[in-house]
N, C-alpha and C. Protein backbone atom coordinates (compact mmCIF):
# COMPACT_ATOMS: atom_id res chain seq x y z
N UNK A 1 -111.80 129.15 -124.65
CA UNK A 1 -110.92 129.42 -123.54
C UNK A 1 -111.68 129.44 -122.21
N UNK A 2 -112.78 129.86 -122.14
CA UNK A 2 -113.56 129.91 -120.95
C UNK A 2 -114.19 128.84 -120.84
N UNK A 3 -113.97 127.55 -121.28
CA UNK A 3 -114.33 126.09 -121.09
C UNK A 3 -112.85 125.53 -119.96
N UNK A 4 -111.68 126.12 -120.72
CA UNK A 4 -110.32 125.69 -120.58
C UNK A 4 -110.12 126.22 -118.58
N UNK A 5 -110.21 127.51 -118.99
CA UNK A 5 -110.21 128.26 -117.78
C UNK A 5 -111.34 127.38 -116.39
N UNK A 6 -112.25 127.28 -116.38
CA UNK A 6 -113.17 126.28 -115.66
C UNK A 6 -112.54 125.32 -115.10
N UNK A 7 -112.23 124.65 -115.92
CA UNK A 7 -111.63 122.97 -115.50
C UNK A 7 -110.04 122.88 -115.46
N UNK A 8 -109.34 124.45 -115.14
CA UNK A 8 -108.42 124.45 -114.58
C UNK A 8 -108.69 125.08 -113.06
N UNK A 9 -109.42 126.10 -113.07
CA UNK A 9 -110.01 126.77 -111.52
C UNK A 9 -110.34 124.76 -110.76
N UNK A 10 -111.09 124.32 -111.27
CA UNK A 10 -112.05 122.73 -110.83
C UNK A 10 -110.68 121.62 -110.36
N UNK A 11 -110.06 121.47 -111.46
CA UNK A 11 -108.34 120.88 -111.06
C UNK A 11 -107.78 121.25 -110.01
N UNK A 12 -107.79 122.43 -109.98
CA UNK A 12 -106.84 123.18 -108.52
C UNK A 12 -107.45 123.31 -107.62
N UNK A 13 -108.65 123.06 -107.32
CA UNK A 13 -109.54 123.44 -106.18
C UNK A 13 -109.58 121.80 -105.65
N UNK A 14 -109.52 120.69 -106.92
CA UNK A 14 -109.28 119.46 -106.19
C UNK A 14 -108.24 119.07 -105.31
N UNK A 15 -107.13 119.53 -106.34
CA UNK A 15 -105.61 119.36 -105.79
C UNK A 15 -105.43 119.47 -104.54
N UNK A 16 -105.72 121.10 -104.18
CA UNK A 16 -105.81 121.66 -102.74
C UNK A 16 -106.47 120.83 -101.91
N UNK A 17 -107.61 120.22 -102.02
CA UNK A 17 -108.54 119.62 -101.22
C UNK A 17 -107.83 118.36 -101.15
N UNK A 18 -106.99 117.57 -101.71
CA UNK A 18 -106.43 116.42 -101.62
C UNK A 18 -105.66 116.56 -101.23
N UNK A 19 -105.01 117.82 -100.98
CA UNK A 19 -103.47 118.12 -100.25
C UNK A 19 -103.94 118.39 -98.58
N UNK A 20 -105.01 118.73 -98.55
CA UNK A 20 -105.34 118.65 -97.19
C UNK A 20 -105.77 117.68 -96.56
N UNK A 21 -106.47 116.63 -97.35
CA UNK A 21 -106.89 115.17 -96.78
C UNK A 21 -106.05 114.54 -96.68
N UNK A 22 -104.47 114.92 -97.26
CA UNK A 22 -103.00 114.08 -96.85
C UNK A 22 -102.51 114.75 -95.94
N UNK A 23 -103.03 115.81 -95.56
CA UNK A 23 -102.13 116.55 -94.69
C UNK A 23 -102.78 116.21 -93.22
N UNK A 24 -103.99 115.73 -93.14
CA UNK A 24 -104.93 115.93 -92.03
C UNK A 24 -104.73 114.26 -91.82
N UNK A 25 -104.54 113.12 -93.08
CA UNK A 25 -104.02 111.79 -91.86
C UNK A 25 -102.99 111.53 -92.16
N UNK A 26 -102.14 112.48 -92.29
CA UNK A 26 -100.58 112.13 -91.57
C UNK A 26 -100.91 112.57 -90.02
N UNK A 27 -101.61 113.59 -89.86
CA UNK A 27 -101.44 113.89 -88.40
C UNK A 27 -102.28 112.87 -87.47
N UNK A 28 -103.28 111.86 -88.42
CA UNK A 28 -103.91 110.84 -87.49
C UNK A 28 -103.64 109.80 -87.61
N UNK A 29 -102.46 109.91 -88.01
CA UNK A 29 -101.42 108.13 -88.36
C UNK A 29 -102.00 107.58 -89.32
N UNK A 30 -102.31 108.05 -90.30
CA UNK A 30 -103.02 107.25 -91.57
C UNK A 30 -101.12 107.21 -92.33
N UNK A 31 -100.64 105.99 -92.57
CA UNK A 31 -99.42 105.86 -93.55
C UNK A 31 -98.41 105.77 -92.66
N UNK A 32 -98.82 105.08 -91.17
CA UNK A 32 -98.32 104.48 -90.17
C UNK A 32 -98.80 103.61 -89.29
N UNK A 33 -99.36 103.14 -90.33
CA UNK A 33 -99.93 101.80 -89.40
C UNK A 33 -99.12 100.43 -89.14
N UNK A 34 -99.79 100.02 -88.51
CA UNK A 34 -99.03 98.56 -88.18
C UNK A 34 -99.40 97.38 -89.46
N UNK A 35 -98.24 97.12 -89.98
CA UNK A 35 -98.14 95.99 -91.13
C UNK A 35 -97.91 97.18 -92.45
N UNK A 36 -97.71 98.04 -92.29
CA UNK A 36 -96.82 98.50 -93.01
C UNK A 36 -95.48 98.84 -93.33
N UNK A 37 -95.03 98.15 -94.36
CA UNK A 37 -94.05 97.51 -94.82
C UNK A 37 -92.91 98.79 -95.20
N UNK A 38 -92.02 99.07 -94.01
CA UNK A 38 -90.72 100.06 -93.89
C UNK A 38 -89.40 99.45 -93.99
N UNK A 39 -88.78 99.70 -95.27
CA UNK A 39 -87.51 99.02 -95.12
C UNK A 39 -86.27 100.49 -95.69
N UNK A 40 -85.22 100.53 -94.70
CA UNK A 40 -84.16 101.35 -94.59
C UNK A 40 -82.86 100.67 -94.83
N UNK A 41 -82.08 101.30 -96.16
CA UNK A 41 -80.98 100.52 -96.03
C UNK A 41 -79.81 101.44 -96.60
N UNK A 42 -79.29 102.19 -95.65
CA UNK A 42 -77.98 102.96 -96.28
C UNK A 42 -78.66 104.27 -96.42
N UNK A 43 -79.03 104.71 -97.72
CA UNK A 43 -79.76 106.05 -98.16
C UNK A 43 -80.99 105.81 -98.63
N UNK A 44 -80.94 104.68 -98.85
CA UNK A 44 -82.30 104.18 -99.88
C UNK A 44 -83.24 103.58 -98.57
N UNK A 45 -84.78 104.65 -98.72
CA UNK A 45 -86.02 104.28 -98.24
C UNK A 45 -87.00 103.70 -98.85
N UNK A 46 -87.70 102.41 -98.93
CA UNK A 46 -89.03 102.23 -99.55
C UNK A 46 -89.60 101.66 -98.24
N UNK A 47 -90.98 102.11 -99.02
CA UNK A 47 -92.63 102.43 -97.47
C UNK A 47 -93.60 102.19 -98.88
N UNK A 48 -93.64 100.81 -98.20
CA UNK A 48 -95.22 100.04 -98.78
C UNK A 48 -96.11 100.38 -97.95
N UNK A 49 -97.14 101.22 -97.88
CA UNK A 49 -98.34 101.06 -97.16
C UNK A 49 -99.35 100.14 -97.13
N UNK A 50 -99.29 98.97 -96.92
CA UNK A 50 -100.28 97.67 -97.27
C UNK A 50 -101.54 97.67 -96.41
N UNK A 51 -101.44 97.88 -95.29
CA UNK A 51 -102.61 98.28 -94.47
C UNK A 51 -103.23 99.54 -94.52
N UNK A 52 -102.18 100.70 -94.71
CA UNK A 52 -103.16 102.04 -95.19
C UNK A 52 -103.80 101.86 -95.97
N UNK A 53 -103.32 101.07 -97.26
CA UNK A 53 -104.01 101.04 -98.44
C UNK A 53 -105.21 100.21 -98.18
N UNK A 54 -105.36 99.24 -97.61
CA UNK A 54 -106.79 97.98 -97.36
C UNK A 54 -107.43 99.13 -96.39
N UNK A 55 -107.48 99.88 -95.40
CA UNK A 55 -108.37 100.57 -94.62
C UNK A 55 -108.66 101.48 -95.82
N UNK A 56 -108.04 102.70 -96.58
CA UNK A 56 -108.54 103.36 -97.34
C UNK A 56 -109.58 102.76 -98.24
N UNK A 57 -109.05 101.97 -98.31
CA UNK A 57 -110.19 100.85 -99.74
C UNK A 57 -111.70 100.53 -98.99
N UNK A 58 -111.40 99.94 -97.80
CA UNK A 58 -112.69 99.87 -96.94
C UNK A 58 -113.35 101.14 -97.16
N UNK A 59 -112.99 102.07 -96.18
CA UNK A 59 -113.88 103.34 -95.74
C UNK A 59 -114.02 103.80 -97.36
N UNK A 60 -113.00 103.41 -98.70
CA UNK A 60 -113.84 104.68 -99.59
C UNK A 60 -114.73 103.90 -100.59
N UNK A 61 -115.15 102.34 -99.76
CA UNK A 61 -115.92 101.35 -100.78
C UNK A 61 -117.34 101.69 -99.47
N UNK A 62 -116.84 101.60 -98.14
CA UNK A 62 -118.63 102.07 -97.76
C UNK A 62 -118.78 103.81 -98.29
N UNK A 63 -118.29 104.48 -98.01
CA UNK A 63 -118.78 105.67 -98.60
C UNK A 63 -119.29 105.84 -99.49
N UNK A 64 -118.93 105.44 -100.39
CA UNK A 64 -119.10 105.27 -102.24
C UNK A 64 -120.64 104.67 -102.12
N UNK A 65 -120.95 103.17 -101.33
CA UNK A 65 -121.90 102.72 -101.59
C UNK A 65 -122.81 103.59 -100.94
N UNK A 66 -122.53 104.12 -99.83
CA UNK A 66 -123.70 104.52 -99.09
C UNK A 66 -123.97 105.97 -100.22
N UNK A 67 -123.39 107.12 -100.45
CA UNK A 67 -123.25 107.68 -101.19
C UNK A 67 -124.72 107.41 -102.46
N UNK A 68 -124.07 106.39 -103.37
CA UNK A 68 -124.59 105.72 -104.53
C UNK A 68 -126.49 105.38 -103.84
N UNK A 69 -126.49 104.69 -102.75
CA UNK A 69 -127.69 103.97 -102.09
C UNK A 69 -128.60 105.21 -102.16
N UNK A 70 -128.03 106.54 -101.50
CA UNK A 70 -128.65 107.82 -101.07
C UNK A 70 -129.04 108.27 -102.78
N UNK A 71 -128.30 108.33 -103.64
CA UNK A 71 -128.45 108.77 -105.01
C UNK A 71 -129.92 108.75 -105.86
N UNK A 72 -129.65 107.55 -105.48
CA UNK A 72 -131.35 106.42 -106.06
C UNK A 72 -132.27 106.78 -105.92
């Protein structure tokens, strides 16, 4: 149980931390960019983020490498 307990405290401490990195670029227009794909029709919303998604991919492919480079 005190294996179980750990890597539920570790889960929720991620969660939180990911709820704040969504919370911190909505407020810097991250998932409003330009070429992202908003279509409204009646009640029904779909929001492709196609450019949030290619900038996220950038910044978390240099991080990662630089990250990895520093590791070595």
């Amino acid at each position: 149980m005190d294996t179980a307990g750990r890597v539920l405290i570790v889960a929720g401490v991620a969660i939180a931390i990911a709820g704040m990195v969504v919370l911190v670029a909505g407020r810097l227009g991250l998932g409003r960019l330009p070429g992202d794909i908003s279509i409204e029709h009646g009640n029904v919303r779909l929001f492709f983020p196609v450019v949030t998604s290619i900038v996220l991919s950038l910044v978390l492919t240099v991080v990662l490498n630089i990250a990895v480079r520093l590791w070595r």
